[in-house]
Protein backbone atom coordinates (compact mmCIF):
# COMPACT_ATOMS: atom_id res chain seq x y z
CA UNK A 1 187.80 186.63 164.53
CA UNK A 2 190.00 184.82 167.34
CA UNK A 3 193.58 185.05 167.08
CA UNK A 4 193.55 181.55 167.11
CA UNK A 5 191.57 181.05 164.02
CA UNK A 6 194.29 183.37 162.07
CA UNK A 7 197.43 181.62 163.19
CA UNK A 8 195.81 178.22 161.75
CA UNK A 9 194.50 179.77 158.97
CA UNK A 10 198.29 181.33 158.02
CA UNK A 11 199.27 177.66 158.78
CA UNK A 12 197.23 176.43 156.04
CA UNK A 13 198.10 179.39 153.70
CA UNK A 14 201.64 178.25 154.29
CA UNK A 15 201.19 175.11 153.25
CA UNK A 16 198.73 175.57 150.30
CA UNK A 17 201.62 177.93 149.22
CA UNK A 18 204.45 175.76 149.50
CA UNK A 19 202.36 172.81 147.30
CA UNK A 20 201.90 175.24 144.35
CA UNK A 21 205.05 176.57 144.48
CA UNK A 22 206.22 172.81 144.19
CA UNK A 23 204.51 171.91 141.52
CA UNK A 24 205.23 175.29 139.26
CA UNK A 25 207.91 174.13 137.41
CA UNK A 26 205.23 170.90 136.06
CA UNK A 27 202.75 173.01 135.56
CA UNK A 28 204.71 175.65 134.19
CA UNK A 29 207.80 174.11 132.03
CA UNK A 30 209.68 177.66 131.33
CA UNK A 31 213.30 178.78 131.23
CA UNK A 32 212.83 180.84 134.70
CA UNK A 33 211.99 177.32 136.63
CA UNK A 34 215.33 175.27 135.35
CA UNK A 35 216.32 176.60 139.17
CA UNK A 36 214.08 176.04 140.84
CA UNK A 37 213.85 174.53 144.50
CA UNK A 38 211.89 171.76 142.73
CA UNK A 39 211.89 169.63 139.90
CA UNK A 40 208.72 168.31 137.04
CA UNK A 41 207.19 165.77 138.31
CA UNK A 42 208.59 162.45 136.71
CA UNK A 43 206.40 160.13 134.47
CA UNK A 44 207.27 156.48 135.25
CA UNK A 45 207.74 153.81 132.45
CA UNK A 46 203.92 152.42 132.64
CA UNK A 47 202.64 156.44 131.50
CA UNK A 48 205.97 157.54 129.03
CA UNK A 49 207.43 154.52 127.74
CA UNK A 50 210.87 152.77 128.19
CA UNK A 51 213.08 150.27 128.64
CA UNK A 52 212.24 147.57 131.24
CA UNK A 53 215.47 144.52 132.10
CA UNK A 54 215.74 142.62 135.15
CA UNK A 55 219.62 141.45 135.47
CA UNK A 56 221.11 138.55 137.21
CA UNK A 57 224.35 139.46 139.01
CA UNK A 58 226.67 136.47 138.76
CA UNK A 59 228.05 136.81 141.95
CA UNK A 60 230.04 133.56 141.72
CA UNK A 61 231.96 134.81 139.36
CA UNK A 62 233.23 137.83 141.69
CA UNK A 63 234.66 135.69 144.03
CA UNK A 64 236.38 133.81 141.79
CA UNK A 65 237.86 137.35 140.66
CA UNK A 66 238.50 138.05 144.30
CA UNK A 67 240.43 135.21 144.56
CA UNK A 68 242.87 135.83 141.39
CA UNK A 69 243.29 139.04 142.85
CA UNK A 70 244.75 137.80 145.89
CA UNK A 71 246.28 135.03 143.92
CA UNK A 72 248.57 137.64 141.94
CA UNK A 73 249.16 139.21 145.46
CA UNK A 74 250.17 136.18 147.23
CA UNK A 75 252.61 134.95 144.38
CA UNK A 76 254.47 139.09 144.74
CA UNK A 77 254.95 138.83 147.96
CA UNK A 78 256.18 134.97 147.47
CA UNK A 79 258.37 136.29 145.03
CA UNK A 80 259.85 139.14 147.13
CA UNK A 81 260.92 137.12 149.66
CA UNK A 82 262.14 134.75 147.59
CA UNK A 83 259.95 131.72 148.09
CA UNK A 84 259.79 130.14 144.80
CA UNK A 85 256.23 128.79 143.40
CA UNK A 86 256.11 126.18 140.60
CA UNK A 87 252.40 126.59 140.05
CA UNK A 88 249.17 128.17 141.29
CA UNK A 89 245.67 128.68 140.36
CA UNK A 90 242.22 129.13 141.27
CA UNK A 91 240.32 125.85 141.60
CA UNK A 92 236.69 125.52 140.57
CA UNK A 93 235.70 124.68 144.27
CA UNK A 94 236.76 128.61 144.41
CA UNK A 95 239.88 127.91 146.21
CA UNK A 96 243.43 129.19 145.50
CA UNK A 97 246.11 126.38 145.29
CA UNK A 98 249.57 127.13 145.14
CA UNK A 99 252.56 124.26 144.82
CA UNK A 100 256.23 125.86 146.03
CA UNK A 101 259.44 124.72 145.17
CA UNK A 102 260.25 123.29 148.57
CA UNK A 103 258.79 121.65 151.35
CA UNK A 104 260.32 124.24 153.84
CA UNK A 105 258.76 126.71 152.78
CA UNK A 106 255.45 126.11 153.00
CA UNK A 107 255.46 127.51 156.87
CA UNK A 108 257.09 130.74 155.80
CA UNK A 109 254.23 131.17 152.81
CA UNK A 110 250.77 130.19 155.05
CA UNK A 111 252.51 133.13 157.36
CA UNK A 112 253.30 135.26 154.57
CA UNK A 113 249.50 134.51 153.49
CA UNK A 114 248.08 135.27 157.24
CA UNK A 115 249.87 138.19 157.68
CA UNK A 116 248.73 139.71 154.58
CA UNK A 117 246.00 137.94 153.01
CA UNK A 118 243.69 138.00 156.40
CA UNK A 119 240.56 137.33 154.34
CA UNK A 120 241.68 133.67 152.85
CA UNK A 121 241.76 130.53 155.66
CA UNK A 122 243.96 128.19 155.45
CA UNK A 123 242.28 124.79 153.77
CA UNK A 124 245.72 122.00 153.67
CA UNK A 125 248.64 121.41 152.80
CA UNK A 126 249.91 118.48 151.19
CA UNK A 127 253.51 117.08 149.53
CA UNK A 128 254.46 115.36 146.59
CA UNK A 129 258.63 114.66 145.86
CA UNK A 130 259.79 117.27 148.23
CA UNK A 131 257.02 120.32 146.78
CA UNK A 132 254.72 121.40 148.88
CA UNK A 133 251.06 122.49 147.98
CA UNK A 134 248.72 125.22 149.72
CA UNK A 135 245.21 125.28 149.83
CA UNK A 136 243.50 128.67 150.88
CA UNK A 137 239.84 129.62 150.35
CA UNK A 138 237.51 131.87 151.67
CA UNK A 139 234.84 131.47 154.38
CA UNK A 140 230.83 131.17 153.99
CA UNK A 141 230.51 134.24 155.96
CA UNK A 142 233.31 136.41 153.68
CA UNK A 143 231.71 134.43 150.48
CA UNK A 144 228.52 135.55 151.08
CA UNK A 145 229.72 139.23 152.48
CA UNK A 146 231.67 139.39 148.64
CA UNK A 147 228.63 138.16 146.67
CA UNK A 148 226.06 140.76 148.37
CA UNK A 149 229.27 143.49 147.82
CA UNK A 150 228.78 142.43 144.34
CA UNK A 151 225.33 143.12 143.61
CA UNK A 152 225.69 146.59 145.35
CA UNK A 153 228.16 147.54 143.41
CA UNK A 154 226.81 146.85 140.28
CA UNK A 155 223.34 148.86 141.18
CA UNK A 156 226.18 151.89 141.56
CA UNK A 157 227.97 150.86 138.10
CA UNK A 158 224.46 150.54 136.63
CA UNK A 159 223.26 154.26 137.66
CA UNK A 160 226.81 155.71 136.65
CA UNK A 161 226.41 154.18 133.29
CA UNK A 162 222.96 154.91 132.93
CA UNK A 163 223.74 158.89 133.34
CA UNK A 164 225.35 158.66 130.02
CA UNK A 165 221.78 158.21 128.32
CA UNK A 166 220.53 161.31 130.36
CA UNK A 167 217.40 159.64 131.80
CA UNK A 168 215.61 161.96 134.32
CA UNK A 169 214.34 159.54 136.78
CA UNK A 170 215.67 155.78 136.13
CA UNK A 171 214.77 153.07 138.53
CA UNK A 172 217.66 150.71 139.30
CA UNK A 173 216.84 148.63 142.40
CA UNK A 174 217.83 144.80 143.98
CA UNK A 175 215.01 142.38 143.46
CA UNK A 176 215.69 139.51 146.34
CA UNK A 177 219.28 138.36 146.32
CA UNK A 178 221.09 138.70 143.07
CA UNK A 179 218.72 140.47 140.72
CA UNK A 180 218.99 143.98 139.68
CA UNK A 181 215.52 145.63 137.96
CA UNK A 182 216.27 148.47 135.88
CA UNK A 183 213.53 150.78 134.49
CA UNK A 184 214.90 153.85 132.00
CA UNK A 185 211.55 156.01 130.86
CA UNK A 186 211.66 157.62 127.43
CA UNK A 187 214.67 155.69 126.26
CA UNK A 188 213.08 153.37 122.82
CA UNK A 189 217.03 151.81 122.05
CA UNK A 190 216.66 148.77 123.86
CA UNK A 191 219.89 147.14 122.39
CA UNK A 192 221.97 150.02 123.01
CA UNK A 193 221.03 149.89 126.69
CA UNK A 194 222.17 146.21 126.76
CA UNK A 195 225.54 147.30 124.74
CA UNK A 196 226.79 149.90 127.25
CA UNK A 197 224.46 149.12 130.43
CA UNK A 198 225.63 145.17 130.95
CA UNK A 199 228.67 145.74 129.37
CA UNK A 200 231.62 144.04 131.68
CA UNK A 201 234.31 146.36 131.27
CA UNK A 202 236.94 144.19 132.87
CA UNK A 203 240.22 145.64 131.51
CA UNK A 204 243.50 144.22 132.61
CA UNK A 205 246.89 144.83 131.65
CA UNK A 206 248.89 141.53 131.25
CA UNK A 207 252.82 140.67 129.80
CA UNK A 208 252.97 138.68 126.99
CA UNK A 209 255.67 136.13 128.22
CA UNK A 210 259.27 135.46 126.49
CA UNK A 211 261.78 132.50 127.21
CA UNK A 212 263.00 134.62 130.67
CA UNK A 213 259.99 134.34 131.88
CA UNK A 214 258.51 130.89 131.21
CA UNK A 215 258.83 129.97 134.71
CA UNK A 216 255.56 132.39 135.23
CA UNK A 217 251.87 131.26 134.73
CA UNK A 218 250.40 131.83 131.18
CA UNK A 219 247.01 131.67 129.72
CA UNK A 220 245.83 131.84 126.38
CA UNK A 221 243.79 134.19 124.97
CA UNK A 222 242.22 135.58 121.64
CA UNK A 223 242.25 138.91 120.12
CA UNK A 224 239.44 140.55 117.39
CA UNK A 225 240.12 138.73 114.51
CA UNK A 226 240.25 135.32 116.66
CA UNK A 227 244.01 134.72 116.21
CA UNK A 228 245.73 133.03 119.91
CA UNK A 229 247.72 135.36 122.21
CA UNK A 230 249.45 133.89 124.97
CA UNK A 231 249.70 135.74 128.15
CA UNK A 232 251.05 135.88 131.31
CA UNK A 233 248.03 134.66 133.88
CA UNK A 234 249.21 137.63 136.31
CA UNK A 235 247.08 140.82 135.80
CA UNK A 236 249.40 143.64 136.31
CA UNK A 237 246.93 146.24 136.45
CA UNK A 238 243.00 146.79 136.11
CA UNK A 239 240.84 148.94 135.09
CA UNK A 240 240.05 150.41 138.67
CA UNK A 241 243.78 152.35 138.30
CA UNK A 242 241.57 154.47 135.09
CA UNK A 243 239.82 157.76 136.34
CA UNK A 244 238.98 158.81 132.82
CA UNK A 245 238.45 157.94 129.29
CA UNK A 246 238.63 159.76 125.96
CA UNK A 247 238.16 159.14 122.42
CA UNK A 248 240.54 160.54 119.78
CA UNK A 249 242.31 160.19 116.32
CA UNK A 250 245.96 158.87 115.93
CA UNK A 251 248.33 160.15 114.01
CA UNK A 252 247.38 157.22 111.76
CA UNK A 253 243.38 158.23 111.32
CA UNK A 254 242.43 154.93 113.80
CA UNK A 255 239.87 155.32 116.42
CA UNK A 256 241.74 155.02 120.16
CA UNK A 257 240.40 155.22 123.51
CA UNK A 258 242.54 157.43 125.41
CA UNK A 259 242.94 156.60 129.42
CA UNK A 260 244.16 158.52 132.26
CA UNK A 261 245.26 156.75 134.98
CA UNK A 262 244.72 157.26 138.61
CA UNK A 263 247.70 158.54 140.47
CA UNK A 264 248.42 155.46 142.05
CA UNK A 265 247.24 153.75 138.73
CA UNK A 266 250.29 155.88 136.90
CA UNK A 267 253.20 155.21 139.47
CA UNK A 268 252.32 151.27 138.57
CA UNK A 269 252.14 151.96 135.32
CA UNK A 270 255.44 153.90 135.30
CA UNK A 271 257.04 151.12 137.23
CA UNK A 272 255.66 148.38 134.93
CA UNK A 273 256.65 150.14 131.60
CA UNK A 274 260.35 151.29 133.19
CA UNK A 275 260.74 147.65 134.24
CA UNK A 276 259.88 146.06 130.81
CA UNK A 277 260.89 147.82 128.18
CA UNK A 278 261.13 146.01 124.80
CA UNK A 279 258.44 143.84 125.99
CA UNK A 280 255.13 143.28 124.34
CA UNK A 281 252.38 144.22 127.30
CA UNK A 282 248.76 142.88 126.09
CA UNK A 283 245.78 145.23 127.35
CA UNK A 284 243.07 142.67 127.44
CA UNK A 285 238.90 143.74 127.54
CA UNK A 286 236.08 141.29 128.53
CA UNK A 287 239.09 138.45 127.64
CA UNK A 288 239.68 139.63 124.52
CA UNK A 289 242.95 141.19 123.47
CA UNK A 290 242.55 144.71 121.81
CA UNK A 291 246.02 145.59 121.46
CA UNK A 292 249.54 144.30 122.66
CA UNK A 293 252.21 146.55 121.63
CA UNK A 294 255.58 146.92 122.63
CA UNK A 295 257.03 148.63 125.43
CA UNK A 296 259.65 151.30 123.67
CA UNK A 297 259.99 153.50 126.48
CA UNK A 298 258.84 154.35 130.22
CA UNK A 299 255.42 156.05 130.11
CA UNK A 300 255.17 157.96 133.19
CA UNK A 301 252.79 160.70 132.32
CA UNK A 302 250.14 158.53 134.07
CA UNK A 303 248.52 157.98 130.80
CA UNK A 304 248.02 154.93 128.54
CA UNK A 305 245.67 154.13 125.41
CA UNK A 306 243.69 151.47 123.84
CA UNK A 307 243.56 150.97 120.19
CA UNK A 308 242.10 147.81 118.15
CA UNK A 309 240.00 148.64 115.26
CA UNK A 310 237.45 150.59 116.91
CA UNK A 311 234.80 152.15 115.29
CA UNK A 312 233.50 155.57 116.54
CA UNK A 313 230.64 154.42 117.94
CA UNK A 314 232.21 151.27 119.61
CA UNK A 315 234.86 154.20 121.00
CA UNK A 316 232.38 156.25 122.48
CA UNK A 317 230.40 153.43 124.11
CA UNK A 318 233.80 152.00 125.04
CA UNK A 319 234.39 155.48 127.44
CA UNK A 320 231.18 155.59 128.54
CA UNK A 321 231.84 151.85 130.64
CA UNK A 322 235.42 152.80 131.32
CA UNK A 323 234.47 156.02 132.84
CA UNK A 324 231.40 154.34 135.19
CA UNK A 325 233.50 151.54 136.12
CA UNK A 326 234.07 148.13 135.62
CA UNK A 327 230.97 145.51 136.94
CA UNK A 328 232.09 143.54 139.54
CA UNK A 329 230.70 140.38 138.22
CA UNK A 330 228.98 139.40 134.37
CA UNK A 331 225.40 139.99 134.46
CA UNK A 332 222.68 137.56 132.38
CA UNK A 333 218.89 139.38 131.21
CA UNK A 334 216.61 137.34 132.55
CA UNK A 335 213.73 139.28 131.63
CA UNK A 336 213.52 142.61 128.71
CA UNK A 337 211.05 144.61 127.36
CA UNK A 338 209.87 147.78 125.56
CA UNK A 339 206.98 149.95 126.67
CA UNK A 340 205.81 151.83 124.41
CA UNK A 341 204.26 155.81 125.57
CA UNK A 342 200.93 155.36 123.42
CA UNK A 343 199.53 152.62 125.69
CA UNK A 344 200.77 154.64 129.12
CA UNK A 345 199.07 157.96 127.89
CA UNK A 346 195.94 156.03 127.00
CA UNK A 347 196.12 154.48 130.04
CA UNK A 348 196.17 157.80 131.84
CA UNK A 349 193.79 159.40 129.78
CA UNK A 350 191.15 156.78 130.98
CA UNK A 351 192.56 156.59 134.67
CA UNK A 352 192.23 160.68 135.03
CA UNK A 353 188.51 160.53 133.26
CA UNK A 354 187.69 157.62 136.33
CA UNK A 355 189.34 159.89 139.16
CA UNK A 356 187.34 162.70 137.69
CA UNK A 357 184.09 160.63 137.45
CA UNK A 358 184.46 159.94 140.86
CA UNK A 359 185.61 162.83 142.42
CA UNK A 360 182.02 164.38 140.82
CA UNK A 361 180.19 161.94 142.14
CA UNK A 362 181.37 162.16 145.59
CA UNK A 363 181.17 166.01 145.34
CA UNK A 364 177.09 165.84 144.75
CA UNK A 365 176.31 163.22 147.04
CA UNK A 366 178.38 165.32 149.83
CA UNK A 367 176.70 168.71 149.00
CA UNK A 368 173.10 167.16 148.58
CA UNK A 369 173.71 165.27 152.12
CA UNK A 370 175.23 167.49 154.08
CA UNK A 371 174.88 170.38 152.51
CA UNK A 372 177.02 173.55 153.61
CA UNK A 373 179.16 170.84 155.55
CA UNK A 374 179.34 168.93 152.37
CA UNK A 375 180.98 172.05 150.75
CA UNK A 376 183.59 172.10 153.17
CA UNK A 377 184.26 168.14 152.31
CA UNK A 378 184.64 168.89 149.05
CA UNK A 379 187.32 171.62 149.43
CA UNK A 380 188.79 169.74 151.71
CA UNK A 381 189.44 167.30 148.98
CA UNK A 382 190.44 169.52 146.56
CA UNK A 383 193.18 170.70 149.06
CA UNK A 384 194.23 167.48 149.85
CA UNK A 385 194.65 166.40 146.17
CA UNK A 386 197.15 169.64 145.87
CA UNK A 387 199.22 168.04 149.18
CA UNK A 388 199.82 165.03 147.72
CA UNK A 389 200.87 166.31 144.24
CA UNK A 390 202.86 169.21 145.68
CA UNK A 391 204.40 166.87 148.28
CA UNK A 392 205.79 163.97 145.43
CA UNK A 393 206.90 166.79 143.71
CA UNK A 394 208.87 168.45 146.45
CA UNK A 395 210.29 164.42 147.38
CA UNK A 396 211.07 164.02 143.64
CA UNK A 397 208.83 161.03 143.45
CA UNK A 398 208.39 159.30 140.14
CA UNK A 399 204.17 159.17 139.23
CA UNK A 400 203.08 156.02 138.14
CA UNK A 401 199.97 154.28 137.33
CA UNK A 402 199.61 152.46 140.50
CA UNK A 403 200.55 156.31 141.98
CA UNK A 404 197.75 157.28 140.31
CA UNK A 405 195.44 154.46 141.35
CA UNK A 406 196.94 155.49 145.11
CA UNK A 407 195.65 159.01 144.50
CA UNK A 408 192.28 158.01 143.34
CA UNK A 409 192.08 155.41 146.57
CA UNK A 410 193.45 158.33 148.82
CA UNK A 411 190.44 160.74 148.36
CA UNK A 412 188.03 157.99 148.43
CA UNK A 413 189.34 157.23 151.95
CA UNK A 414 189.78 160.63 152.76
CA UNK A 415 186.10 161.87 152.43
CA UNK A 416 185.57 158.86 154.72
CA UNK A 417 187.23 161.13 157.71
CA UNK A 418 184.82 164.20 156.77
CA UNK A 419 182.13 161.46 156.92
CA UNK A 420 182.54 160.40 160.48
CA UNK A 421 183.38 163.93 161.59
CA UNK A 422 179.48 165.07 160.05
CA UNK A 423 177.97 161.90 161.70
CA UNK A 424 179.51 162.77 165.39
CA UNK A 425 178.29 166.61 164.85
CA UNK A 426 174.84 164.98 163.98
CA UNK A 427 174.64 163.05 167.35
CA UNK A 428 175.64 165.30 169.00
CA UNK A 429 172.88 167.40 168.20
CA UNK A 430 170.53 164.77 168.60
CA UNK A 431 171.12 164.53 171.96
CA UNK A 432 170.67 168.37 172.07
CA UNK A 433 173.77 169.80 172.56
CA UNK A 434 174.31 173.05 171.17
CA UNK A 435 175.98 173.63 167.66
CA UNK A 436 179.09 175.34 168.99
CA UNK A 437 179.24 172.25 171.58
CA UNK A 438 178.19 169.23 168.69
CA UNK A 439 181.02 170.52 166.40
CA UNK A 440 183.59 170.28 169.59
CA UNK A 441 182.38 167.14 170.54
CA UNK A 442 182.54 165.79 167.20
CA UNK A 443 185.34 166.22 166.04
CA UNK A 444 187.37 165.04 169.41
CA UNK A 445 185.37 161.35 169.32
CA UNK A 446 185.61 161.02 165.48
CA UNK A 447 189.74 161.80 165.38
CA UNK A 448 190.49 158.93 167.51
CA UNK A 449 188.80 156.69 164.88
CA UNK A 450 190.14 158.20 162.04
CA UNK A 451 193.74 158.34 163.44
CA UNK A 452 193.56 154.35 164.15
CA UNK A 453 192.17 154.01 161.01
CA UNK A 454 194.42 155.79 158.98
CA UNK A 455 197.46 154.58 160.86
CA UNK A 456 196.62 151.00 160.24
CA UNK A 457 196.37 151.69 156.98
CA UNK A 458 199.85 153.72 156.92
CA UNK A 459 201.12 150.10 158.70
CA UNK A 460 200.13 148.66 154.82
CA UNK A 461 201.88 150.72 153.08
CA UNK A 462 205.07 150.91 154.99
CA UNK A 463 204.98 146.88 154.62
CA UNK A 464 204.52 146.88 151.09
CA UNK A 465 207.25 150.02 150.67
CA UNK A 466 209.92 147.81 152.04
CA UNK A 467 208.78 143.87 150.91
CA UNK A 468 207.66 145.73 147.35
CA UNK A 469 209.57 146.63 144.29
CA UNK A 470 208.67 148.99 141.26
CA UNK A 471 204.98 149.88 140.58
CA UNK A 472 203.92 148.35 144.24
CA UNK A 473 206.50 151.02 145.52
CA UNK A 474 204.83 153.58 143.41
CA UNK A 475 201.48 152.86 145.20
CA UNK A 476 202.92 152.60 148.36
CA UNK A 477 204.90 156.02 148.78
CA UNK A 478 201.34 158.15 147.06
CA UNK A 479 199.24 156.15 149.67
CA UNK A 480 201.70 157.33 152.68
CA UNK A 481 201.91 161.12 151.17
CA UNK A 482 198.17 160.61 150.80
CA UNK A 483 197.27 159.36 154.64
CA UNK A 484 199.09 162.11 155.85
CA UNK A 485 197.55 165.27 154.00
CA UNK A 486 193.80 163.75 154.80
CA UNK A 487 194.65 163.64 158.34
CA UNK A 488 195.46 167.61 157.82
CA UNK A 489 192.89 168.36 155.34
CA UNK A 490 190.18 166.60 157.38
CA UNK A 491 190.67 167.20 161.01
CA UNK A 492 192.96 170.56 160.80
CA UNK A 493 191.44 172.27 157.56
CA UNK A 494 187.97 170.99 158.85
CA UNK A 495 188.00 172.12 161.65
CA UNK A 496 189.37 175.53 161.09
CA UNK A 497 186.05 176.26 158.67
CA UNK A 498 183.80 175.06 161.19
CA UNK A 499 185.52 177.67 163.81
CA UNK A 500 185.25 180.11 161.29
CA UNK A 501 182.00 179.89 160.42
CA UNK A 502 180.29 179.00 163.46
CA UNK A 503 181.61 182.67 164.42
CA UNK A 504 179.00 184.12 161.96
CA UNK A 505 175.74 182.59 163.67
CA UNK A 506 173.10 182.89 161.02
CA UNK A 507 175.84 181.78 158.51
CA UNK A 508 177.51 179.33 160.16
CA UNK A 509 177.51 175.87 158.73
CA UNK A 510 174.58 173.92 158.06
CA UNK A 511 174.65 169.83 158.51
């Protein structure tokens, strides 16, 4: 035996090795493979069941947040140096308009503003009885830049929040410009998902004004039992200063949500709470008041609570957003449903019985065709079956119908290779070459064929990868895993048995 044939035959040892050692923890769920290098192999939602929503990101509506975030900035720094505003706002046409005092300061503020504020342009200016008014808005280009900032960060609030449900593989991916699909396998609570998944979060921390302070902006809003609270219009703080949420008890039995703060979340807190004490400060959720209680003392343990009737369950859910995050813009369901696991293991049931139908089938006709060679086919497909399973389970694919309809289409194409590799050998023969010769010569004219072949087929599936979403993905990635272990099973394997057994004259292969 050549020392040639035993390196590549320790190559494909390797290899074989490495696939069932990748797939021992699916085959084998026990306590000794929770550590294991790899993972089981993930059932998607068409085989175990789930929740399926598709989410519209209203992306509009973080820009206009944007801009009341740099609206309360502008009219801070206005105030610092002493410019004095009258009113300001954010305009539908998602501009910020601001009307000072005096006319001569208008200059001073659009510097103020461009020294700052870089992201806003400067729109007009325009005067009425001595006051002057500023227009500022953002540009198509920054518009667009905040809206597709938007949508990314919701995918990333979406997969924090959906860790809290403890789903092994979810899919959360962008479908074309503002939709979000997400796919959670195993989970049957469909409204719960909707509760804590698209739940805003948007907590803010507002004053609730006194006669000092009327000269400020206010805005009315309602609390949980719909009575009017009205509040300043300037958000102190959000909930981006929060790094953590709790539930507990009070000291009066009510459910509260405990926060700690970041630390520049608590040096703003401690400033706000030094700064007005005796006042009544309003911590507002999704618009809604929860709680507005007064101010008795500086807090400046860099902690803070929110309390409003909760019930445990509303708590807990409550922590779960707080802790993910806040969504950077309101999303709308556009499309729900439930899959339910009896029609997914059905489905596989019936899609494993065709695979093995066929695989039989292809099996006989090989080994009554070709007959030794035909053999060597059919290992070849049993090996390259292994690759692809061992290799999704090493990448942590998720296996999906259409990943199993990519399997079945893999080996179908792949015992096309062996095929065209048996056909050459036969030609060559014809012609009269020796066997030793016929299998050389075959197998260097049939790769170039299968290589094109297969590469314009790996072409396909990189296209339908990147322009697909969900299930077309699925079918994608096992096709590409698939393309790549036939092109090793049929040329490399292949042609190491032929070496092998070509070796043994008598007993070499017969085709």
């Amino acid at each position: 035996m050549g020392r040639d044939i035993v390196q590549r035959a320790l190559v494909v040892g390797i290899i074989t090795a490495g696939a069932i050692l990748s797939l021992l923890p699916t085959v084998v769920r026990d306590s000794f493979t929770e550590k294991w290098f790899t993972k089981p192999m993930a059932l998607g939602l068409d085989i175990s069941g789930g929740v399926h929503l598709v989410y519209q990101v209203k992306a509009s509506e973080a820009v206009k947040s944007q801009l009341q975030a740099s609206l309360s900035g502008i009219r801070a720094e206005l105030r610092a140096r002493k410019i004095a505003v009258i009113r300001s706002s954010v305009q539908p046409d998602n501009t910020i308009q601001i009307t000072l005092l005096s006319e001569s300061s208008a200059e001073p503020a659009r510097n103020i503003v461009a020294e700052k504020f870089g992201d806003l342009s400067f729109v007009r200016a325009d005067t009425d009885a001595g006051q002057a008014r500023l227009v500022f808005g953002y540009s198509p280009q920054a518009v667009t830049a905040i809206e597709k900032e938007a949508v990314e960060q919701a995918i990333e609030t979406l997969r924090n929040r959906v860790d809290s449900f403890g789903v092994a593989e979810p899919l959360i991916q962008s479908s074309g410009q503002d939709r979000i699909i997400l796919q959670m396998p195993g989970v049957s609570d469909i409204e719960a998902v909707k509760r804590i998944v698209g739940n805003v979060a948007k907590l803010e921390f507002r004053l609730v004004p006194t006669s000092a302070s009327s000269a400020i902006g206010t805005t009315t809003l309602r609390n949980k039992t719909g009575e009017t609270i009205v509040v300043e219009d300037q958000a102190l703080m959000s909930g981006d200063a929060v790094s953590d949420a709790r539930v507990n008890i009070d000291q009066k039995g009510e459910v509260q949500v405990s926060l700690k703060l970041t630390p520049a979340g608590g040096q703003a807190f401690a400033r706000i709470t030094s700064e007005n004490v005796g006042r009544q400060l309003a911590i507002i959720l999704n618009g809604v008041v929860t709680s507005a209680p007064v101010i008795r003392e500086p807090i400046t343990d860099g902690s803070a609570s929110i309390s409003g009737s909760f019930t445990m369950e509303e708590a807990r859910e409550l922590k779960f957003v707080l802790k993910s995050g806040a969504l950077p813009a309101p999303l709308e369901i556009m499309e729900e449903r439930f899959v339910g696991p009896t029609l997914g293991v059905e489905s596989v049931k019936k899609g494993l019985l065709a695979m093995a139908i066929g695989f039989v089938t292809i099996s006989v006709f090989m080994v009554f065709y070709y007959l030794k060679s035909g053999m060597v086919a059919v290992g070849t497909l049993v090996l390259n079956a292994l690759l692809m399973l061992g290799c999704l389970s090493l990448f942590g694919a998720t296996l999906t119908l259409p990943g199993l309809a990519g399997l079945a289409l893999t080996i179908g194409m792949a015992v096309d290779s062996n095929v065209i590799i048996f056909e050459r050998i036969r030609d060559e023969i014809r012609k009269g070459a020796s066997r030793d010769l016929a299998v050389h010569t075959g197998f260097d004219k049939a790769f170039g064929a299968i290589f094109d072949s297969n590469v314009t087929t790996l072409l396909a599936g990189a296209i339908l990868y990147y322009f697909g979403t969900g299930a077309i993905r699925g079918f994608a990635v096992t096709l590409s895993v698939g393309i790549a272990t036939t092109l090793f099973c049929a040329v490399y394997v292949a042609r190491l048995c032929f070496d092998y057994f070509e070796l043994k004259g008598k007993e070499g292969l017969s085709i």
